[in-house]
N, C-alpha and C. Protein backbone atom coordinates (compact mmCIF):
# COMPACT_ATOMS: atom_id res chain seq x y z
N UNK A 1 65.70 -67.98 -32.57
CA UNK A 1 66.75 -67.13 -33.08
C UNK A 1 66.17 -65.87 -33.72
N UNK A 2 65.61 -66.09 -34.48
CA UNK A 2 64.50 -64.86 -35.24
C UNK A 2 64.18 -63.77 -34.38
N UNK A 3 63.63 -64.47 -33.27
CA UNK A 3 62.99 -63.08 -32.15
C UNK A 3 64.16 -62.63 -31.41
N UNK A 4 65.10 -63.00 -30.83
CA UNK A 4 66.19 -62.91 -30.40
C UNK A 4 66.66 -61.57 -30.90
N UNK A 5 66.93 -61.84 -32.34
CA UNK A 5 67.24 -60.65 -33.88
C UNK A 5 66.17 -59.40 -33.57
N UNK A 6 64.64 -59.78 -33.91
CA UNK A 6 63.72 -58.29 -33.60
C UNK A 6 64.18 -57.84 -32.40
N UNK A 7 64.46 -58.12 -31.25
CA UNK A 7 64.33 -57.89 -30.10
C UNK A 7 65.67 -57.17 -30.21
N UNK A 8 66.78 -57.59 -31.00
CA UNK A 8 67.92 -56.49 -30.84
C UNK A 8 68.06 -55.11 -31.98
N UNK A 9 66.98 -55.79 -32.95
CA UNK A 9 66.90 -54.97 -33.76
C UNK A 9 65.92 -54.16 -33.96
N UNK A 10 64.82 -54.16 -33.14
CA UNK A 10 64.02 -53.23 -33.67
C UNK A 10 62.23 -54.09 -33.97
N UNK A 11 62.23 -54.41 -35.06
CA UNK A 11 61.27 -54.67 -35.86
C UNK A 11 61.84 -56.10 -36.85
N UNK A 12 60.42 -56.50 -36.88
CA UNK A 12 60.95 -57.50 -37.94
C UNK A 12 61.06 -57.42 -39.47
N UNK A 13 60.71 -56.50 -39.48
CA UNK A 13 61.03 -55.85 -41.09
C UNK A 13 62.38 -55.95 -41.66
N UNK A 14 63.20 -55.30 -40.23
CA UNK A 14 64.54 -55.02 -40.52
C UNK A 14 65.80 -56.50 -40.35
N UNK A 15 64.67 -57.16 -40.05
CA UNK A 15 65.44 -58.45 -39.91
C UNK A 15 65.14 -59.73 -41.01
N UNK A 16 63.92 -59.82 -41.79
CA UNK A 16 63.56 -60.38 -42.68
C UNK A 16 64.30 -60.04 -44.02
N UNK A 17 65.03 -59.17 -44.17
CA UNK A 17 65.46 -59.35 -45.78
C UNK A 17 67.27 -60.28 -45.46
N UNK A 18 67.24 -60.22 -44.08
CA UNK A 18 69.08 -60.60 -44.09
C UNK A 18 68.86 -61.98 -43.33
N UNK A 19 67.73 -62.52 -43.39
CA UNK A 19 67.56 -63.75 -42.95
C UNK A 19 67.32 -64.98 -43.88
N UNK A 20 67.70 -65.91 -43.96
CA UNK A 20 67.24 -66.98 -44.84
C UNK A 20 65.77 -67.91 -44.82
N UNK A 21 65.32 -68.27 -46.02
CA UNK A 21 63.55 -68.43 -45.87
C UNK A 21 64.16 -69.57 -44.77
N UNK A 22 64.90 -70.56 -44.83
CA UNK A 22 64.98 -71.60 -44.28
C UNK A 22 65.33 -71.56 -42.80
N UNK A 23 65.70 -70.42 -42.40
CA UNK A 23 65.57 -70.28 -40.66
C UNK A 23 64.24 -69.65 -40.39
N UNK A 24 63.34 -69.27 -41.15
CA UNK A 24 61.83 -69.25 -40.99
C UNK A 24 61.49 -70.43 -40.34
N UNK A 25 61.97 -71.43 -41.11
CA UNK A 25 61.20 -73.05 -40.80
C UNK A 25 61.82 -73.86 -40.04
N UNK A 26 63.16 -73.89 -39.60
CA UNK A 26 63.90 -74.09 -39.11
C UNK A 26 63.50 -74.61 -37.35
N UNK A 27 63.32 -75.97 -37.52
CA UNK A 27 62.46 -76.50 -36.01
C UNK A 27 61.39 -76.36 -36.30
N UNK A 28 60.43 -76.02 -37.30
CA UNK A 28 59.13 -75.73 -37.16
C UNK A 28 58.16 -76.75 -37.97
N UNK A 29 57.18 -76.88 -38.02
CA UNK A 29 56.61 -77.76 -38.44
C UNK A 29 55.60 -77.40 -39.62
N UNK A 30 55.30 -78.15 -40.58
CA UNK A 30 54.35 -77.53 -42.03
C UNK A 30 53.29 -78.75 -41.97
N UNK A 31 52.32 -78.85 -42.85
CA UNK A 31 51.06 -79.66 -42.53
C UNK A 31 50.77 -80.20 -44.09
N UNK A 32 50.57 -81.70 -43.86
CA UNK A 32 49.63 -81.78 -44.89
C UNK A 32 48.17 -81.70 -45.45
N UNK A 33 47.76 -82.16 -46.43
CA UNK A 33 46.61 -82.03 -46.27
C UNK A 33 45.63 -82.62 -45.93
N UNK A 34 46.25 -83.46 -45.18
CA UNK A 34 45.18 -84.11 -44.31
C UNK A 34 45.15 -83.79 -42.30
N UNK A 35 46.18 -82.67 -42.67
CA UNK A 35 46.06 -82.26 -41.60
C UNK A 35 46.94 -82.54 -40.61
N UNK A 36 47.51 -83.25 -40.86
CA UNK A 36 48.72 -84.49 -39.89
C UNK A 36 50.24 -83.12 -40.05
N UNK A 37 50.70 -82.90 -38.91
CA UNK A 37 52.07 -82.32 -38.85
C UNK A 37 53.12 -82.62 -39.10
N UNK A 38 54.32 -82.39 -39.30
CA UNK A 38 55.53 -82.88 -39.99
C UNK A 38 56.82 -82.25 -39.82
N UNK A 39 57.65 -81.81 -39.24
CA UNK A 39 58.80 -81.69 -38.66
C UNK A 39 58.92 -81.00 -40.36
N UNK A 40 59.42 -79.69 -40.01
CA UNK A 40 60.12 -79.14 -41.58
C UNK A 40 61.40 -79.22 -42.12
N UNK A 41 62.37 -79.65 -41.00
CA UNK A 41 63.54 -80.03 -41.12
C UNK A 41 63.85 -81.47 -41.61
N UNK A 42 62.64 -82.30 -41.29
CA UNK A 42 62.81 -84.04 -41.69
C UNK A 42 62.37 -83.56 -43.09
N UNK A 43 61.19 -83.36 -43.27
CA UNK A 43 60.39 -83.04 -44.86
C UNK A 43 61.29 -82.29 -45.64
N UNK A 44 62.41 -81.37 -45.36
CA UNK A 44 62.90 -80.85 -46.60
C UNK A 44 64.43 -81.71 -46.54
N UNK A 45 65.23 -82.51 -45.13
CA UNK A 45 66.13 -82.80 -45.76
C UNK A 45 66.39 -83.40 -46.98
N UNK A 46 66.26 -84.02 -47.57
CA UNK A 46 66.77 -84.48 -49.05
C UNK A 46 66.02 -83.41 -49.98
N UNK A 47 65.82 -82.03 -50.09
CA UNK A 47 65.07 -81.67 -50.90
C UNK A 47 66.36 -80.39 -51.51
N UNK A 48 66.65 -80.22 -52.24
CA UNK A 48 67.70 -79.28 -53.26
C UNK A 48 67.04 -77.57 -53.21
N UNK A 49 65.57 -77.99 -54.22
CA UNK A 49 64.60 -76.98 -54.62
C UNK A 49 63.56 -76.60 -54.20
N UNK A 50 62.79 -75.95 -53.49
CA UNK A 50 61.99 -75.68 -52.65
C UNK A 50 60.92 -74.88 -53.25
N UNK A 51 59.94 -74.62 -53.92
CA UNK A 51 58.84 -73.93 -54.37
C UNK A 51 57.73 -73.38 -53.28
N UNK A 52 57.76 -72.25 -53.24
CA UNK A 52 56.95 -71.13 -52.11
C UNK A 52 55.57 -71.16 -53.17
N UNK A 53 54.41 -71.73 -52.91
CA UNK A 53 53.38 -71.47 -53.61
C UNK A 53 52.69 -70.98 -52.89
N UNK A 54 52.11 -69.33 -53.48
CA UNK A 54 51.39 -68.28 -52.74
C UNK A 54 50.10 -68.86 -53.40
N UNK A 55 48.99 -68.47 -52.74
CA UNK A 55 47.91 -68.99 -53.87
C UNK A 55 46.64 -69.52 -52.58
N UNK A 56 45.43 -68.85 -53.23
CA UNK A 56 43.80 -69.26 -52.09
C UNK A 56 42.88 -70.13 -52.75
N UNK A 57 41.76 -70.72 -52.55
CA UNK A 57 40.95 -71.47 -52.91
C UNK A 57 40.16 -70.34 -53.49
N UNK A 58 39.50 -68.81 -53.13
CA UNK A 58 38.94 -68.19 -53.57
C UNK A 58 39.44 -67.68 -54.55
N UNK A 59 40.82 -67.35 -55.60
CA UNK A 59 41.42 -66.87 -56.90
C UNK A 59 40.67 -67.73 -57.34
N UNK A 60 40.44 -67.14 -58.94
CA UNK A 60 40.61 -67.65 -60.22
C UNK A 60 41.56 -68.06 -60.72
N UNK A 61 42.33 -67.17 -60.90
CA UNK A 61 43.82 -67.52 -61.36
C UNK A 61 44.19 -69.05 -60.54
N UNK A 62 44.16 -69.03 -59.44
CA UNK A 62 44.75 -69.93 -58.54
C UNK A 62 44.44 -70.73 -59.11
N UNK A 63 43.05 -70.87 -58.90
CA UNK A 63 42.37 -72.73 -58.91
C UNK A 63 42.72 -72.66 -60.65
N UNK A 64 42.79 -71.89 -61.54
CA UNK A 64 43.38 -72.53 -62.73
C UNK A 64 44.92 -72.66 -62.53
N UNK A 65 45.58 -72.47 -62.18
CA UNK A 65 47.52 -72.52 -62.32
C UNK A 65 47.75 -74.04 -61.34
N UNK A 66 46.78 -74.00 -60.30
CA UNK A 66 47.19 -75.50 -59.17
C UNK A 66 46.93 -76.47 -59.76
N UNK A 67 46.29 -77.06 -60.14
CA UNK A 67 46.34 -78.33 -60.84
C UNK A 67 47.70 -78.49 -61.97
N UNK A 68 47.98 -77.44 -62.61
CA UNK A 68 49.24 -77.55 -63.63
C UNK A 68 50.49 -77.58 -62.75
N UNK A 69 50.19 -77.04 -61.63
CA UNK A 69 51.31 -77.64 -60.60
C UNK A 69 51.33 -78.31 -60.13
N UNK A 70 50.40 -78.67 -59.68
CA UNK A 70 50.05 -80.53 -59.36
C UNK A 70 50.65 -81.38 -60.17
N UNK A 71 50.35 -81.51 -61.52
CA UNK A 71 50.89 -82.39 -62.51
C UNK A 71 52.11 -82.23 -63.17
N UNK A 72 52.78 -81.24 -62.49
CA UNK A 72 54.28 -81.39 -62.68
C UNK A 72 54.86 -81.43 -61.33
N UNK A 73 54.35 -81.08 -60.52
CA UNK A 73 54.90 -82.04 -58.89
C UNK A 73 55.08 -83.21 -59.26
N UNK A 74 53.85 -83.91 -59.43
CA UNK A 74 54.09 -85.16 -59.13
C UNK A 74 54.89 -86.19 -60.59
N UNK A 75 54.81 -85.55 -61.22
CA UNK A 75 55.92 -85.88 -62.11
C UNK A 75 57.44 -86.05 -61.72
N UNK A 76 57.49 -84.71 -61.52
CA UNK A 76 58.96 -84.80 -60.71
C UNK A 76 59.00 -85.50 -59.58
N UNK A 77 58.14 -85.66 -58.43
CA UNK A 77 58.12 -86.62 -57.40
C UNK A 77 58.36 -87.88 -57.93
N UNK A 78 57.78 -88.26 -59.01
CA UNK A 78 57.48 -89.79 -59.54
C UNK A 78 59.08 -90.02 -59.71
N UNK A 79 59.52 -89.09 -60.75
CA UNK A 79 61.09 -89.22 -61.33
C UNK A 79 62.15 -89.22 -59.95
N UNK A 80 61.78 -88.85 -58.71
CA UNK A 80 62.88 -88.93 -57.89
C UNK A 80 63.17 -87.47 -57.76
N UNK A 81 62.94 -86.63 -58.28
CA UNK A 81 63.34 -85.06 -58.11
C UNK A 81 63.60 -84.81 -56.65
N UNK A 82 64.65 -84.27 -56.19
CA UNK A 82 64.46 -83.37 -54.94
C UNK A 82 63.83 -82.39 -55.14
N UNK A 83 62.89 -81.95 -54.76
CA UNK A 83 61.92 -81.02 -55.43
C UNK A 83 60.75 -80.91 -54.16
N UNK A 84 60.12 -80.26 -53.19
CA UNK A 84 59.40 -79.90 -52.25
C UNK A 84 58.41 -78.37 -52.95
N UNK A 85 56.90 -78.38 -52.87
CA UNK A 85 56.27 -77.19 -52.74
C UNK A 85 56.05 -77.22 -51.61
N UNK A 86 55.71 -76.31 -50.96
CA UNK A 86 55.10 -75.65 -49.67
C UNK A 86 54.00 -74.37 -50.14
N UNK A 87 52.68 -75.03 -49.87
CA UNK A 87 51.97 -73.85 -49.94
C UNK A 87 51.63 -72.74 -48.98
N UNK A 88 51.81 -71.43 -49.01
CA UNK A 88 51.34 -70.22 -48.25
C UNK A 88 50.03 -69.83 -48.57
N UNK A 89 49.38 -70.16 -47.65
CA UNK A 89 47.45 -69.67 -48.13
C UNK A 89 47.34 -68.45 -47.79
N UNK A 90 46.31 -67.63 -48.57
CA UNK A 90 45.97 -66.13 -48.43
C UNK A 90 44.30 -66.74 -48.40
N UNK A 91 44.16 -67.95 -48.04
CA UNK A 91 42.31 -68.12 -47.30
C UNK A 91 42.15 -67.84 -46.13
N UNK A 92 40.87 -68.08 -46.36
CA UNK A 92 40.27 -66.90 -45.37
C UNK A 92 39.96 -67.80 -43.79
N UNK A 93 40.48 -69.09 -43.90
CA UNK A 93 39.80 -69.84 -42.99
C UNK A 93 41.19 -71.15 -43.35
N UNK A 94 41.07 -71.67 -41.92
CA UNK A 94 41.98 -73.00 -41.78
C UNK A 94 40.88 -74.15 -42.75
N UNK A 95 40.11 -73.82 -42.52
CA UNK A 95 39.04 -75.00 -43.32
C UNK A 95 39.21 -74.86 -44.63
N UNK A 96 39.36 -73.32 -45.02
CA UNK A 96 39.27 -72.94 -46.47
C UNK A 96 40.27 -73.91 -47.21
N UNK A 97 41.81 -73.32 -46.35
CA UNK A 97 42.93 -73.77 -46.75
C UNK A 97 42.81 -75.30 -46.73
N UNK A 98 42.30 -76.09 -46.16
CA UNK A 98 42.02 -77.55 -46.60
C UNK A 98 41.49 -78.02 -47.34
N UNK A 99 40.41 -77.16 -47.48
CA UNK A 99 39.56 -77.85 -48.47
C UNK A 99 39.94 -77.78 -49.76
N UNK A 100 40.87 -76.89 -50.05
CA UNK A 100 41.35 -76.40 -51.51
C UNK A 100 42.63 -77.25 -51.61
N UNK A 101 43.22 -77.94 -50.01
CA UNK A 101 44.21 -78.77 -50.66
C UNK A 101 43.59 -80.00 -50.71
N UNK A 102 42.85 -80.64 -50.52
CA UNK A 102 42.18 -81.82 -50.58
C UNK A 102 41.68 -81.50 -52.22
N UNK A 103 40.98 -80.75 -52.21
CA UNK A 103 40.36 -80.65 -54.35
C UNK A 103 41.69 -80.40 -54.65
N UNK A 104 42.58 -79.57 -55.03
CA UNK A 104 43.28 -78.96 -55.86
C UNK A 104 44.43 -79.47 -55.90
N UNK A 105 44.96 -79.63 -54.95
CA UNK A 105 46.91 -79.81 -54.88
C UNK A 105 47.37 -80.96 -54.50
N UNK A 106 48.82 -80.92 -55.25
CA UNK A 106 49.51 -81.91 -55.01
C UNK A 106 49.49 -82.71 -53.47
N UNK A 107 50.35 -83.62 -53.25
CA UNK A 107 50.98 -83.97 -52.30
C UNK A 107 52.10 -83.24 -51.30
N UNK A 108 51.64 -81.74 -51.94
CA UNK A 108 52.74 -81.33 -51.37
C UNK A 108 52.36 -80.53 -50.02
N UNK A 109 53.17 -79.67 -48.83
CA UNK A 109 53.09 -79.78 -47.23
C UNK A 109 52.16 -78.11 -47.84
N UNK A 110 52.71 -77.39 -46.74
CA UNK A 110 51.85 -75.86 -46.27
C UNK A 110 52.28 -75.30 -44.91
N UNK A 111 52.60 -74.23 -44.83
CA UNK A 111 52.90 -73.44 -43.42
C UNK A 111 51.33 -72.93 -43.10
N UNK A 112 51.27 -74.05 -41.58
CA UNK A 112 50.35 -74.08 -40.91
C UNK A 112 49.52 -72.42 -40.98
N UNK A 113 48.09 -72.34 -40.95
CA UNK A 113 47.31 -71.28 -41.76
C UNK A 113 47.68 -70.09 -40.68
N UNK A 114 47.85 -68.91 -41.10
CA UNK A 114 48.01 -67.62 -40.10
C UNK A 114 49.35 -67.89 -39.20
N UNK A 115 50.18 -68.41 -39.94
CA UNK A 115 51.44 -68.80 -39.00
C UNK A 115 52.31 -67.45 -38.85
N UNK A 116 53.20 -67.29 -38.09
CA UNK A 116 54.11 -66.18 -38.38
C UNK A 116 55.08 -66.51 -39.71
N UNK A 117 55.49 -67.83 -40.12
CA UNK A 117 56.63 -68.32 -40.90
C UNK A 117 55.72 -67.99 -42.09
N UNK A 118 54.25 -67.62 -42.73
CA UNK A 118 53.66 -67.67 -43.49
C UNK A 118 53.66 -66.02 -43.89
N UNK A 119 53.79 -65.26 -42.87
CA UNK A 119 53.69 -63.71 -42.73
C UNK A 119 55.30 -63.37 -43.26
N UNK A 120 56.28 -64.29 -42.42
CA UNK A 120 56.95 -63.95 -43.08
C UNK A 120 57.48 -64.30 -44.44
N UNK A 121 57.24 -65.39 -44.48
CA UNK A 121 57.43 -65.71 -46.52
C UNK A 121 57.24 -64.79 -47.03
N UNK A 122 56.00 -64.19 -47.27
CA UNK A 122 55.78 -63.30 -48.21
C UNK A 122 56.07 -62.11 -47.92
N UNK A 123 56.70 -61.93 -46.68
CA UNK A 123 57.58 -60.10 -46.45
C UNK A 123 58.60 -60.56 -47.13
N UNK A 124 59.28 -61.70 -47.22
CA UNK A 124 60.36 -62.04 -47.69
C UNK A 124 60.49 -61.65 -48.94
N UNK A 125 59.82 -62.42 -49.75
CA UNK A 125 59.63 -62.22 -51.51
C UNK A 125 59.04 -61.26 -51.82
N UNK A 126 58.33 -60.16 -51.00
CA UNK A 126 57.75 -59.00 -51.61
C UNK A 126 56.33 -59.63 -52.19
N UNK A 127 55.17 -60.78 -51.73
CA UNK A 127 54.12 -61.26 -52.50
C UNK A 127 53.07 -60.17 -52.09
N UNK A 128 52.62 -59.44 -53.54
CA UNK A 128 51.61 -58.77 -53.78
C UNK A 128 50.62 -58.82 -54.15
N UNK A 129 50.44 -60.22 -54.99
CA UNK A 129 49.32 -60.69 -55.39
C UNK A 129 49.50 -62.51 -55.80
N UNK A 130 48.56 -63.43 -55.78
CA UNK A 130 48.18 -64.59 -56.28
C UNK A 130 47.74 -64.85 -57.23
N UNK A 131 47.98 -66.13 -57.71
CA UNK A 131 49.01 -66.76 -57.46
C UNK A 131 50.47 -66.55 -57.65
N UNK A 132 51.24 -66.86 -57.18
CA UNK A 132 52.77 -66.71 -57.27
C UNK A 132 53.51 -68.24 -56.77
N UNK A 133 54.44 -68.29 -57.50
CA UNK A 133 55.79 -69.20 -57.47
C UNK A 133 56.92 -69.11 -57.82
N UNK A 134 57.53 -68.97 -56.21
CA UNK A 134 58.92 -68.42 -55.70
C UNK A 134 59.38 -69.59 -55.47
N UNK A 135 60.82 -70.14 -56.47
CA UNK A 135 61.80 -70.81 -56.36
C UNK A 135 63.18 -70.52 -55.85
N UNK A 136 63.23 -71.04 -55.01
CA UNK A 136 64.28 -71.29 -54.05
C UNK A 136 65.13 -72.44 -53.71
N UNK A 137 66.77 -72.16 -53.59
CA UNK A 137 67.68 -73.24 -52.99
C UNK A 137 67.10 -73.82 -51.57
N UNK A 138 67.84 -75.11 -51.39
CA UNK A 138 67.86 -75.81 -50.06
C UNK A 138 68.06 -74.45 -48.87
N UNK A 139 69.12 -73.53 -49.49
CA UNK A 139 69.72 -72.69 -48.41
C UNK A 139 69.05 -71.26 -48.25
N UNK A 140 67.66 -71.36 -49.50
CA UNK A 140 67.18 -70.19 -49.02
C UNK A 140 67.49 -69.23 -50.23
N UNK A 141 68.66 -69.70 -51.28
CA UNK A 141 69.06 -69.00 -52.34
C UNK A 141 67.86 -68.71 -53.10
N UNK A 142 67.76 -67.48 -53.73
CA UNK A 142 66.39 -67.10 -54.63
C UNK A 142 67.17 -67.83 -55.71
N UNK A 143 66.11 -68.40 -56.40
CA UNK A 143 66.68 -68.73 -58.39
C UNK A 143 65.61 -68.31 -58.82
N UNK A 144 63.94 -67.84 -58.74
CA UNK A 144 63.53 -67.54 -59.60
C UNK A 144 62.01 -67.01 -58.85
N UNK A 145 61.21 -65.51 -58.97
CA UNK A 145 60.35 -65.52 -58.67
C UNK A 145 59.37 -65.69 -59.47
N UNK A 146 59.41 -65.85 -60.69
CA UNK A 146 58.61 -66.64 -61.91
C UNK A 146 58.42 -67.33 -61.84
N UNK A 147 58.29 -68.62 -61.27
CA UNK A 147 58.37 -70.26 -61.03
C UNK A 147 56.59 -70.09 -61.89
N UNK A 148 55.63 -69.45 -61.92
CA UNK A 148 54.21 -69.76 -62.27
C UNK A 148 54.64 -69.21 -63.80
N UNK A 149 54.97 -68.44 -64.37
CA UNK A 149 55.22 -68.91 -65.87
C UNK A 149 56.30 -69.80 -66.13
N UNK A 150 56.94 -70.10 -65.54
CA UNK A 150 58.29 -70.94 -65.81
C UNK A 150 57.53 -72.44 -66.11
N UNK A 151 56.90 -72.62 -65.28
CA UNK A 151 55.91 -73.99 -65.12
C UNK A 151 55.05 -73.36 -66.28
N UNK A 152 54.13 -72.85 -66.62
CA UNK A 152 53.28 -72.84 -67.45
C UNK A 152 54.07 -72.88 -69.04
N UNK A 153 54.97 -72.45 -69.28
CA UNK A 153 55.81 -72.27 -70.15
C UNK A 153 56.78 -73.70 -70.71
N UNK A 154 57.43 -73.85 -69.39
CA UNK A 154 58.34 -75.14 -69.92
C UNK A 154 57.77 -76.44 -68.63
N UNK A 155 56.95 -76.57 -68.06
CA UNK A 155 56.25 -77.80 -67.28
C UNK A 155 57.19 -77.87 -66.53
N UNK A 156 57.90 -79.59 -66.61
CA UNK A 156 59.09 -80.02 -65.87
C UNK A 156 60.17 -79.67 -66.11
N UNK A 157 60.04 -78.93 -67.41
CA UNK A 157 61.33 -78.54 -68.05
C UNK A 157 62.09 -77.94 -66.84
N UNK A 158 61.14 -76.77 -66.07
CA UNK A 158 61.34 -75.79 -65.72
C UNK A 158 62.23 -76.29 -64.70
N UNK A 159 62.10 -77.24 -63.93
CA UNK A 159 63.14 -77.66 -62.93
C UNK A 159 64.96 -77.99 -62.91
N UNK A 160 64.67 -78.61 -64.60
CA UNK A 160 66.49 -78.39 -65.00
C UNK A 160 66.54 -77.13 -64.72
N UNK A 161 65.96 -76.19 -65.20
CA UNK A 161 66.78 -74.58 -65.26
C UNK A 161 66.96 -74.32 -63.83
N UNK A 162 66.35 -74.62 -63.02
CA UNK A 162 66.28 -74.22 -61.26
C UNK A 162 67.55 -75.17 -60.90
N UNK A 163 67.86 -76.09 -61.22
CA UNK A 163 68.73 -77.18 -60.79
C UNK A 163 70.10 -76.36 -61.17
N UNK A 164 70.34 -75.92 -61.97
CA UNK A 164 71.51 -75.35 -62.55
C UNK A 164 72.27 -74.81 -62.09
């Protein structure tokens, strides 16, 4: 459907701000970190809140903010949260991007490395720099592009306020 849109419109520029993140993914598949594929439509049905985590194994910033997201993932995972991250890597290598989810991160999936759905996330949200965490509805609704102080600030708190 997406290309369908550039192809009548022009460019995909002009089609990424009136599109929803969730027809990005829509049939497509995200990865864990072990590498194994996963249907993105099975992995997010039951999921409400959706967290876009921009973020490389080579930041500083990064490798300090991922683990504090780690430990409020899986908090909320533990509690039952509908609650999904998806990480977007800015590494430099498919290996990179593994190896930093194997040390660093949750349990949570990733748009397969150099994907187009990864190019477009971040045309989407405007990501200029890492780390970043962009909270989002099931439907793609923005609630918050702060999600990395929101978490650093109020932890799990931060998910009532997204739920709201």
């Amino acid at each position: 459907m997406f290309l369908e849109y550039v192809t009548r419109y022009g460019n995909s520029e002009n089609v990424i701000s009136c599109f929803s993140i969730m027809e990005f993914l829509q049939g497509g598949t995200l990865v864990k970190k072990n590498g194994c594929e996963v249907s993105a439509d099975e992995a997010l049905k039951n999921k409400d809140i959706i967290g876009f985590y921009f973020s490389a194994h080579w930041c500083p910033p990064c490798r300090g903010f991922t683990p504090v997201l780690a430990d409020m993932y899986s908090e909320l995972v533990d509690e039952g949260a509908p609650f999904e991250i998806i990480f977007v890597s800015s590494d430099r290598s498919a290996d990179d991007m593994f190896q930093y989810m194997m040390e660093s991160h949750g349990d949570w999936l990733a748009i397969p490395f150099q994907s187009g759905a990864s190019s477009n996330v971040k045309a989407k949200y405007n990501i200029t720099g890492i780390p970043a965490l962009v909270i989002v509805k099931k439907d793609g609704t923005l609630i918050s592009k702060n999600g990395r102080g929101e978490v650093q600030s109020l932890g799990p708190r931060a998910f009532q306020n997204w739920s709201r």
